[in-house]
Protein backbone atom coordinates (compact mmCIF):
# COMPACT_ATOMS: atom_id res chain seq x y z
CA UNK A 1 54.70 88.76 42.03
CA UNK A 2 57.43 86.96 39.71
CA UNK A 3 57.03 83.86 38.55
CA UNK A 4 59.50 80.93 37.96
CA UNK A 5 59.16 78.72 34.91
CA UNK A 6 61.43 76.04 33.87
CA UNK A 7 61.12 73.48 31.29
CA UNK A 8 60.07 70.18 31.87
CA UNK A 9 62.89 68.66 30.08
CA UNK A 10 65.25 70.40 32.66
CA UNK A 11 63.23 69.57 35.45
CA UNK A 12 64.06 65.68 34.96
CA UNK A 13 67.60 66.46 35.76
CA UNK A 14 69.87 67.69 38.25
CA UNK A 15 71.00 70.71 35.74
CA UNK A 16 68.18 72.08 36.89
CA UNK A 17 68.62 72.25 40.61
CA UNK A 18 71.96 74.51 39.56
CA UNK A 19 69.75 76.42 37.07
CA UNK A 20 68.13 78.07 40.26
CA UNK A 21 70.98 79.13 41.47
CA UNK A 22 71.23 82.14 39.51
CA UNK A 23 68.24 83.32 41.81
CA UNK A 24 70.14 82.72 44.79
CA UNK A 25 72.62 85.67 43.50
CA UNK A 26 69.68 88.01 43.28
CA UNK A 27 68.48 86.96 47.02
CA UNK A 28 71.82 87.53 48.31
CA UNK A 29 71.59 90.75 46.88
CA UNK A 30 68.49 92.02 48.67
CA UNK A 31 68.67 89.91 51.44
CA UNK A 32 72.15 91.54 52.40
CA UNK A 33 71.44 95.16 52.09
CA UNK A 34 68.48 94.05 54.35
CA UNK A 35 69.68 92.38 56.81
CA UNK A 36 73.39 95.31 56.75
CA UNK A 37 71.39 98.10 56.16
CA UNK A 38 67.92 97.74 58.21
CA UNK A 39 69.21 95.34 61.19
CA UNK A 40 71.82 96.33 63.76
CA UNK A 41 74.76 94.77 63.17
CA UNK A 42 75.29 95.23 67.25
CA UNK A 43 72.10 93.83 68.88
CA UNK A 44 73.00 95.71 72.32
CA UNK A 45 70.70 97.43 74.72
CA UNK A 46 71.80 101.22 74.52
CA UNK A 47 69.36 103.29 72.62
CA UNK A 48 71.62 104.45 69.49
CA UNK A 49 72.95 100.74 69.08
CA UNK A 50 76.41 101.19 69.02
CA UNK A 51 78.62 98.75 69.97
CA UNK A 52 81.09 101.38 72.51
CA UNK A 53 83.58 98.50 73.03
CA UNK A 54 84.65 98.29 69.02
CA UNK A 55 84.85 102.06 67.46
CA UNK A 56 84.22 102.45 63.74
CA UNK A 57 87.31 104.83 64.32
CA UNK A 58 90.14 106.11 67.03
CA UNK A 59 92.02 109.01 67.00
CA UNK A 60 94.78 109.80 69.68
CA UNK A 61 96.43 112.79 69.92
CA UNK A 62 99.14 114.82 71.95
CA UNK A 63 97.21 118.13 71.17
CA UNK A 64 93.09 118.51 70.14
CA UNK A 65 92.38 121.46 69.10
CA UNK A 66 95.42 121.59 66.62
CA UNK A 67 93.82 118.63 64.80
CA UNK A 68 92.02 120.38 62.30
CA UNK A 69 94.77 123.08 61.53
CA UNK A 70 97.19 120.13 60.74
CA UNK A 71 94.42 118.37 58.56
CA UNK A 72 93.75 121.30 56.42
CA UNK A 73 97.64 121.31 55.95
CA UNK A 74 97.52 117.85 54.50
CA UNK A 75 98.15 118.45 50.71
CA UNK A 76 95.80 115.17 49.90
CA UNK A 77 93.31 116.93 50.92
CA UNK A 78 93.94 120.04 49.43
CA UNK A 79 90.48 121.76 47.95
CA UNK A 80 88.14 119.54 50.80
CA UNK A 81 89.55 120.92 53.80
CA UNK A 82 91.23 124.63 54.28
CA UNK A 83 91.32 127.33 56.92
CA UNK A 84 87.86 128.55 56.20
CA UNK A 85 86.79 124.75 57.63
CA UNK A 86 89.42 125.45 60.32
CA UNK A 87 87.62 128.59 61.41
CA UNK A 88 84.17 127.55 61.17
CA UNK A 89 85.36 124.62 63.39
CA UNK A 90 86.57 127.50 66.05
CA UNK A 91 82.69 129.14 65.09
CA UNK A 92 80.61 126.11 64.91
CA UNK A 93 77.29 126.47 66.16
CA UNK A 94 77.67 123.78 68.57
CA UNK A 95 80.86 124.88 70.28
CA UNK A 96 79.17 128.67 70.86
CA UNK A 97 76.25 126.96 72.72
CA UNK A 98 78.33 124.60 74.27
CA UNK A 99 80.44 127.69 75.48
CA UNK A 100 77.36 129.93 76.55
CA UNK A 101 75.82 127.09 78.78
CA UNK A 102 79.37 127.22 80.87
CA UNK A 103 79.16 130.56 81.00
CA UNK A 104 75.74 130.40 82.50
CA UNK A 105 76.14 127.52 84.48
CA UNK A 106 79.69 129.36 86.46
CA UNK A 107 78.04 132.50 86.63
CA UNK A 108 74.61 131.56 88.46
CA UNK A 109 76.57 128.91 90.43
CA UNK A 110 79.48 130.60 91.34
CA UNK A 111 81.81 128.68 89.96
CA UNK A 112 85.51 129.05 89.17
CA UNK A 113 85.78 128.46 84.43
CA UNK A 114 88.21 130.33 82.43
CA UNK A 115 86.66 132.83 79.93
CA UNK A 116 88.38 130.13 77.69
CA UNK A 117 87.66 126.95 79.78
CA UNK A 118 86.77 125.32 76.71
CA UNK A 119 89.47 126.18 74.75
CA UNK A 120 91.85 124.99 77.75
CA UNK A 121 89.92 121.69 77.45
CA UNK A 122 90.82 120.77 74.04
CA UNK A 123 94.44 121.85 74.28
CA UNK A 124 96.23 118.77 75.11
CA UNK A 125 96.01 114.68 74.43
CA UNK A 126 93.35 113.03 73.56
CA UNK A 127 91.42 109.67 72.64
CA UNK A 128 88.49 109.58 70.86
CA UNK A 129 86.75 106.37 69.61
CA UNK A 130 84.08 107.59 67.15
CA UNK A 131 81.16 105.41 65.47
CA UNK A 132 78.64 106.66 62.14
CA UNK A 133 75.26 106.96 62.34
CA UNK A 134 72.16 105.83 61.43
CA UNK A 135 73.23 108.61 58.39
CA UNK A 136 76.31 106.85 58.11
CA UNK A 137 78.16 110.01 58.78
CA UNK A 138 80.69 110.23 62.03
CA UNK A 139 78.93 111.51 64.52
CA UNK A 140 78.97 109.76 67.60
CA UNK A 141 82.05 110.08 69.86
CA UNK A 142 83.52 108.58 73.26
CA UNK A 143 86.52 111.13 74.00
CA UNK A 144 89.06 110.61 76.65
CA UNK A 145 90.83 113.45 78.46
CA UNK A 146 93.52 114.23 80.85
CA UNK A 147 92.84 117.14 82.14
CA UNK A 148 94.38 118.35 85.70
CA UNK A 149 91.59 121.86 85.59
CA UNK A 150 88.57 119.31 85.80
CA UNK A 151 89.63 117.73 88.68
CA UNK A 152 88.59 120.40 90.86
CA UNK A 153 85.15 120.32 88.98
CA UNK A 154 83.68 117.57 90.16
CA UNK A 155 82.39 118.63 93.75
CA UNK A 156 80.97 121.74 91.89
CA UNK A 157 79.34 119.30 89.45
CA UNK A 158 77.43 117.40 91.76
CA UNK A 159 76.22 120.22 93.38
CA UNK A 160 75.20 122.07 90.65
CA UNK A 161 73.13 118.85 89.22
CA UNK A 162 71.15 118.95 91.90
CA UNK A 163 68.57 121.60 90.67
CA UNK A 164 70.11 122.91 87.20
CA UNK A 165 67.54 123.22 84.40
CA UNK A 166 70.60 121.94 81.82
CA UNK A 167 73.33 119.74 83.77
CA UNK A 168 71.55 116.42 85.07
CA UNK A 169 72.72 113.38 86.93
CA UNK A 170 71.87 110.50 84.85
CA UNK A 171 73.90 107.15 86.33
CA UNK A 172 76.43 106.42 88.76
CA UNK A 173 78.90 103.28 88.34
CA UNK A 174 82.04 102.17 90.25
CA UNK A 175 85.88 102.17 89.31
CA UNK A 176 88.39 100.60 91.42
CA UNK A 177 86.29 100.73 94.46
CA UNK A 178 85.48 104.82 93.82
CA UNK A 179 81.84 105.52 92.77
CA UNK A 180 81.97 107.76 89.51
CA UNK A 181 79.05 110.19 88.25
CA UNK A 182 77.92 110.34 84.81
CA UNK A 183 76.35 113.78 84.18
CA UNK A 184 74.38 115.20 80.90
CA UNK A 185 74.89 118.96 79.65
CA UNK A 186 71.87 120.44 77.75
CA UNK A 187 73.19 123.04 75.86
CA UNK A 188 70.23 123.54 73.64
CA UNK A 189 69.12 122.77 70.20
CA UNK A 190 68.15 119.31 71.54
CA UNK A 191 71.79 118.25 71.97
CA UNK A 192 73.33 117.23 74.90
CA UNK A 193 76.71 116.18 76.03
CA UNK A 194 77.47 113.28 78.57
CA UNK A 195 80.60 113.09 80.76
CA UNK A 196 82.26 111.56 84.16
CA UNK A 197 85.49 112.40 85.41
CA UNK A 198 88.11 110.30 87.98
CA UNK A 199 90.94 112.32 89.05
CA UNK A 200 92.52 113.93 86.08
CA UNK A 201 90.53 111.45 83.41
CA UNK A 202 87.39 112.29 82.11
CA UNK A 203 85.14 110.74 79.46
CA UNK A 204 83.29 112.79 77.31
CA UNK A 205 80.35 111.45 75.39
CA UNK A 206 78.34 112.90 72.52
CA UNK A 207 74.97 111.85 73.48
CA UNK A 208 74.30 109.91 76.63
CA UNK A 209 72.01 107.44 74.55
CA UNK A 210 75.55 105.82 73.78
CA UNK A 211 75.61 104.71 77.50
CA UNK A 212 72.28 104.54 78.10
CA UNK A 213 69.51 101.81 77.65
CA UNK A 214 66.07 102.18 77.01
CA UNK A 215 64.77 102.55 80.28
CA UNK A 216 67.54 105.14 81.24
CA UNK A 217 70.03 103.06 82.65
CA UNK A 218 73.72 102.23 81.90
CA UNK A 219 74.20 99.78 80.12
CA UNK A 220 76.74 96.67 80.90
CA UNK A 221 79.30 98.28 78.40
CA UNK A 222 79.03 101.58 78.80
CA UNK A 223 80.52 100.75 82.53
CA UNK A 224 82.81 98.62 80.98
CA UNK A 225 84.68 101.02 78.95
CA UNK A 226 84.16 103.99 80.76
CA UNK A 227 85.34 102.26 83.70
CA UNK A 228 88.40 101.21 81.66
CA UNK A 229 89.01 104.95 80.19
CA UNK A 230 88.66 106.45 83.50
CA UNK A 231 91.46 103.41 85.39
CA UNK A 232 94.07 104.97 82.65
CA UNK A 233 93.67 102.00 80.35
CA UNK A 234 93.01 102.09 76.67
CA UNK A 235 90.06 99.46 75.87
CA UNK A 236 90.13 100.23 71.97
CA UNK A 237 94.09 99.91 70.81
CA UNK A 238 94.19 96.64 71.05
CA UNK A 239 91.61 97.20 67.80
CA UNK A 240 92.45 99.86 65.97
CA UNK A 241 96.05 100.19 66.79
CA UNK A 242 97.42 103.58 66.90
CA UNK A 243 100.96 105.15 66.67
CA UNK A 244 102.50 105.52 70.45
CA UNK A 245 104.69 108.50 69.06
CA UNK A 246 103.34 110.01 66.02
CA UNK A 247 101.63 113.59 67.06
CA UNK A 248 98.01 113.03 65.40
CA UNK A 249 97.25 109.43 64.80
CA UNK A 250 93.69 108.76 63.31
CA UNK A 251 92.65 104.73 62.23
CA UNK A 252 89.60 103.92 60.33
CA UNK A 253 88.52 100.22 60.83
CA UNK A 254 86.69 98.02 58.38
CA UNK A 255 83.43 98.81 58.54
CA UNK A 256 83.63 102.29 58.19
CA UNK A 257 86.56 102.30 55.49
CA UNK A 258 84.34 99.62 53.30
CA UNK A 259 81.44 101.31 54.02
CA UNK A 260 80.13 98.37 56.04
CA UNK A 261 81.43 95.91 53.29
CA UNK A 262 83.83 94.38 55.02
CA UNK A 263 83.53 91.22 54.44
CA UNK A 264 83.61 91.28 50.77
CA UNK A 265 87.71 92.53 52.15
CA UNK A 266 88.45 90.00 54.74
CA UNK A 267 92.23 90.85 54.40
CA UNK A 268 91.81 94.32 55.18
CA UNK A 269 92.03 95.57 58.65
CA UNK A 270 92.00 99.16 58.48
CA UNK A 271 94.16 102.17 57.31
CA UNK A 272 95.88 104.25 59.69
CA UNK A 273 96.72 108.03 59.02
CA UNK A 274 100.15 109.54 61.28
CA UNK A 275 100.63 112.94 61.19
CA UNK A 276 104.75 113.17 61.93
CA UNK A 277 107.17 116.12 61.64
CA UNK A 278 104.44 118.45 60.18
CA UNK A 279 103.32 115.68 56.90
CA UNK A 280 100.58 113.30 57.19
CA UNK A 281 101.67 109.42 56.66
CA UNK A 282 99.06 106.50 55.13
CA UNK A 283 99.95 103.11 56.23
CA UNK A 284 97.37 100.16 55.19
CA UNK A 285 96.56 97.56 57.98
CA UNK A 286 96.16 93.75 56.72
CA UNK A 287 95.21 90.96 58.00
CA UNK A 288 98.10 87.71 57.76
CA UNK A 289 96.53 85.39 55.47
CA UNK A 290 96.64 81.34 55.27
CA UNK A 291 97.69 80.94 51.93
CA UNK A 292 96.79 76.99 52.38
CA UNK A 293 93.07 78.59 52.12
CA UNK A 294 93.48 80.11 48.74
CA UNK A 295 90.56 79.49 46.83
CA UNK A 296 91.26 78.82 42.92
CA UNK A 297 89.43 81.52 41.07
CA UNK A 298 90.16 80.04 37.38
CA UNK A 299 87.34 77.56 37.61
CA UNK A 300 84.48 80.75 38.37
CA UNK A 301 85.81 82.33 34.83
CA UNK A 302 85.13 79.75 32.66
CA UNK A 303 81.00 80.51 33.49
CA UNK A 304 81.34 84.33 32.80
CA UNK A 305 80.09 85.47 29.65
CA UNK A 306 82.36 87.78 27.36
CA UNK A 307 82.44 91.30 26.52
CA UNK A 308 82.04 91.93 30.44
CA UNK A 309 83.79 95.87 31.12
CA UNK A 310 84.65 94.82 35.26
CA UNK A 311 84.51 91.33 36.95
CA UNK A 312 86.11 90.37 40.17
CA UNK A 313 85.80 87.09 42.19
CA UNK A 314 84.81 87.53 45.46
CA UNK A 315 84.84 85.18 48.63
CA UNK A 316 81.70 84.69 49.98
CA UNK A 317 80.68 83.00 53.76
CA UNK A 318 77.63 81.30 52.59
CA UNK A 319 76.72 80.13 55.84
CA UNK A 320 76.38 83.57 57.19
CA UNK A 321 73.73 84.79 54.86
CA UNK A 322 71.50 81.76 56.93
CA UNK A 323 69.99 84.30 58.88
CA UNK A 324 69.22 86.82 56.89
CA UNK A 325 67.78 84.25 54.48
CA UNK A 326 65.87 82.55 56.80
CA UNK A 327 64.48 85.62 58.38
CA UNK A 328 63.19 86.35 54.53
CA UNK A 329 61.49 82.62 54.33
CA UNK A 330 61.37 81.31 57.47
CA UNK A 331 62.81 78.00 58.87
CA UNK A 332 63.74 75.73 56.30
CA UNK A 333 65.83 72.55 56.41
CA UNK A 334 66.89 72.80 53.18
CA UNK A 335 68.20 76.33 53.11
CA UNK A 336 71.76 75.36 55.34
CA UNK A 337 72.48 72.49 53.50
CA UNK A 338 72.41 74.20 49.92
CA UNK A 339 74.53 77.31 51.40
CA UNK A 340 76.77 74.62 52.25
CA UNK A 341 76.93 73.15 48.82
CA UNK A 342 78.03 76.16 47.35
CA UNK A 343 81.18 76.64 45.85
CA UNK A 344 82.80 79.62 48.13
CA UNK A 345 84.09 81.96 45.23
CA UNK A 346 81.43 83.77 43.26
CA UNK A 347 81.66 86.19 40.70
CA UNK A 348 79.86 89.59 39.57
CA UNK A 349 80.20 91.90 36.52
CA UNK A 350 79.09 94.59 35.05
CA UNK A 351 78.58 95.12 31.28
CA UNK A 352 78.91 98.34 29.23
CA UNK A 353 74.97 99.71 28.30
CA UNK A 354 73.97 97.95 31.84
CA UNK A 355 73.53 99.49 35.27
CA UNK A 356 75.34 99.93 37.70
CA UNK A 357 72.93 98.48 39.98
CA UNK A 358 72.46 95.69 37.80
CA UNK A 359 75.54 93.25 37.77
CA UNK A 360 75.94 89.35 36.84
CA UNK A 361 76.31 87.60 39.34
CA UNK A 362 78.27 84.08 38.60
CA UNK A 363 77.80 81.40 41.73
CA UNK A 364 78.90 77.42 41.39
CA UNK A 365 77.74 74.76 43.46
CA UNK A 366 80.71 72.20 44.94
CA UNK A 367 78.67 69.32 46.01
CA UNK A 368 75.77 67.84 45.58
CA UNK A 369 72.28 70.24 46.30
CA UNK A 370 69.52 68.44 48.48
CA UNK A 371 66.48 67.66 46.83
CA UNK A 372 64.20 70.63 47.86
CA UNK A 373 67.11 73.12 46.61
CA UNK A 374 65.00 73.50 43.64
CA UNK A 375 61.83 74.82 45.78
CA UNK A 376 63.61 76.74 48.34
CA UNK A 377 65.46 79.02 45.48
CA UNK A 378 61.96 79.45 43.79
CA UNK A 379 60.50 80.72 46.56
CA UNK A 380 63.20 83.41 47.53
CA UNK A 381 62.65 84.53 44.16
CA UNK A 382 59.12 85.12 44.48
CA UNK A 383 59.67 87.06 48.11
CA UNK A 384 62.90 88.96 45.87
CA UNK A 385 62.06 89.62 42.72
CA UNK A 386 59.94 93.40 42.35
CA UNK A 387 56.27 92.83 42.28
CA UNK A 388 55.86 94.09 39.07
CA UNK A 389 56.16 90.65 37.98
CA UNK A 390 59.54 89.34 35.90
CA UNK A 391 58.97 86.04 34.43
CA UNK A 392 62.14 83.83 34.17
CA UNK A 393 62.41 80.88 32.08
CA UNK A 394 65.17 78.49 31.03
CA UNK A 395 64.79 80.62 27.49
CA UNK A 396 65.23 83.74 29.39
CA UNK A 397 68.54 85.54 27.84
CA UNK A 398 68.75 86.88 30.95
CA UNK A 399 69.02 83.48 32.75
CA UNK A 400 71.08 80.93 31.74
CA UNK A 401 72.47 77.47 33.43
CA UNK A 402 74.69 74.79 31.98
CA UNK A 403 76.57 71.87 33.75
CA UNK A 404 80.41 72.04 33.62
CA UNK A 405 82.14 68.61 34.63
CA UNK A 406 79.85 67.68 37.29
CA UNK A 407 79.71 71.23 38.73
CA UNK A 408 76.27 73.33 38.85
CA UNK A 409 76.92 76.67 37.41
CA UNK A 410 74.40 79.53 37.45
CA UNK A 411 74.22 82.68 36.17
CA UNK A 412 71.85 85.33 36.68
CA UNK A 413 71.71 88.97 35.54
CA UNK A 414 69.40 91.44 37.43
């Protein structure tokens, strides 16, 4: 367990309340990929936890299945995506099955699919909100399609749930007054498809845990948006706006474009990718700014040491690291009122011969600290620091604190 130690001729003065600081760089550290990385950032009720009215990504299209084609085509990504991608796409695993439970399921019910049903299905517009996982990779999808062949589907649907080893009913919910099935397609390897249909719109989803809650029923949003998709209406450009006339038009949002770091980029809103007239077209989404709420960054430079190879100042919401801190140490008075005395731009650099995964980290406090600050920061370095025991000290090179014109600044290098 690590140990603080600071000497008592610092302890008689306030220098020494800002001294700590340094630690609080280090908590902020853990207690972030914590609280980003372990807890949901959507505390919902469906099983997967994903938040189906704001998609990581949306992609709207006049044609589907020419998607990847046109992506391989894109000379940026020239050498990660070619025609051998675009044929194992047409050859995927997933798509075979998918075909050979239609198959089954229209020739021991007798109904009416196209030897190429599913190829008929993904020629023509789409819009497809898609979320990561848990693996941070893109795989969980809420597609809408128009589609005037799956209309006449849905009586043979219902009647083939009924006592089908694969196709299941799982939840019914209403839509301007008409009371819409939502169905789930085994079609093996332990994956399953979800989908309801109104008319000529139909949602397709790519697990039904994204509508689903934990007891098996739908949850409040997944009839929200579904509901919305299936009235015509499109519940996610409003978000993630896409082009209205480009043929392919594919947005990544925050989250997934920082990598879940988004708020290290408040400014940036997304980047949006148009594929017009047979070239692809980047365009970079950002948020207006209030220039009146510029922070000064000179002040934050005169604590970092030289020699650094990268620095960058960074703006940082100190009041919404409360809960992640709190959930490390428990209630604490102190802990919102020294978050609030913090100085809101801090710095970090790296340093050639150090790690990557070791940076400086440079934060100032603005105002006057309470008197526990001192305490609090001592103990979130005990719950922080590894337990193989790393004893600071005010003699510590790698700790350091000094008082700049009645400003705390601490600096702490992990």
């Amino acid at each position: 367990m690590a140990s603080l130690s600071v000497p008592p001729t610092l302890r008689q003065r306030r220098p020494a309340l800002y001294a700590v600081l340094a630690l609080l760089a280090l908590v902020l550290a853990v207690g972030a990929y914590r609280y980003w990385h372990k807890v949901p950032r959507y505390k919902g009720v469906s099983r997967l936890q994903v938040d189906l009215r704001q998609p990581e990504m949306l992609l709207a299209t006049s044609h589907l299945a020419s998607v990847p084609k046109d992506v391989a085509a894109a000379p940026l990504l020239s050498g990660l995506v070619d025609e051998q991608l675009v044929f194992h796409y047409e050859e995927d695993e997933a798509r075979l099955s998918l075909e050979g439970s239609l198959r089954r399921l229209a020739y021991e019910h007798k109904v009416a699919i196209e030897d190429r049903f599913l190829a008929l299905l993904l020629a023509g517009p789409a819009e497809i909100g898609i979320w990561r996982s848990g693996r941070g990779r893109p795989e969980h999808f809420v597609a809408r399609l128009e589609r005037g062949l799956l209309a006449r589907l849905s009586e043979a649907f219902a009647r083939i749930a009924l006592d089908d080893r694969q196709l299941k009913l799982v939840g019914k919910f209403s839509v301007a007054g008409d009371e819409i099935s939502l169905y789930a397609l085994d079609y093996g390897g332990g994956r399953q498809l979800a989908f309801a249909g109104r008319g000529d719109h139909w949602v397709f989803l790519s697990d039904p845990a994204l509508a689903l809650d934990g007891n098996g029923a739908l949850t409040g949003d997944a009839e929200a948006v579904l509901g919305e998709l299936l009235h015509g209406a499109h519940p996610w450009q409003s978000k993630l706006p896409v082009s209205t006339t480009a043929q392919h038009s594919f947005v990544i949002g925050p989250q997934a474009l920082t990598l879940g770091y988004a708020h290290f980029l408040p400014a940036l809103a997304g980047l949006r990718l148009d594929y017009v007239d047979g070239g692809w077209h980047a365009n970079l989404r950002l948020l207006p700014t209030n220039t009146s709420a510029a922070h000064d960054t000179a002040g934050i430079w005169r604590a970092v040491p030289l020699g650094a190879a990268l620095c960058t100042a960074l703006p940082v919401d100190w009041p919404a690291t409360a809960e992640p801190l709190a959930a490390l140490l428990g209630k604490d008075a102190a802990l919102p009122i020294t978050l609030a005395a913090l100085d809101p731009i801090a710095a970090v650099c790296w340093f050639a011969g150090s790690r990557l995964s070791a940076p400086l980290f440079v934060a100032r406090a603005a105002a006057v600290l309470p008197p526990d600050a001192g305490q609090l920061l001592a103990r979130l370095a005990e719950k922080s620091w590894a337990a193989k025991g790393i004893k600071a000290s005010g003699k510590d090179p790698r700790f350091v604190a000094r008082h700049e014109k009645g400003q705390g600044v601490a600096r702490g290098l992990l």
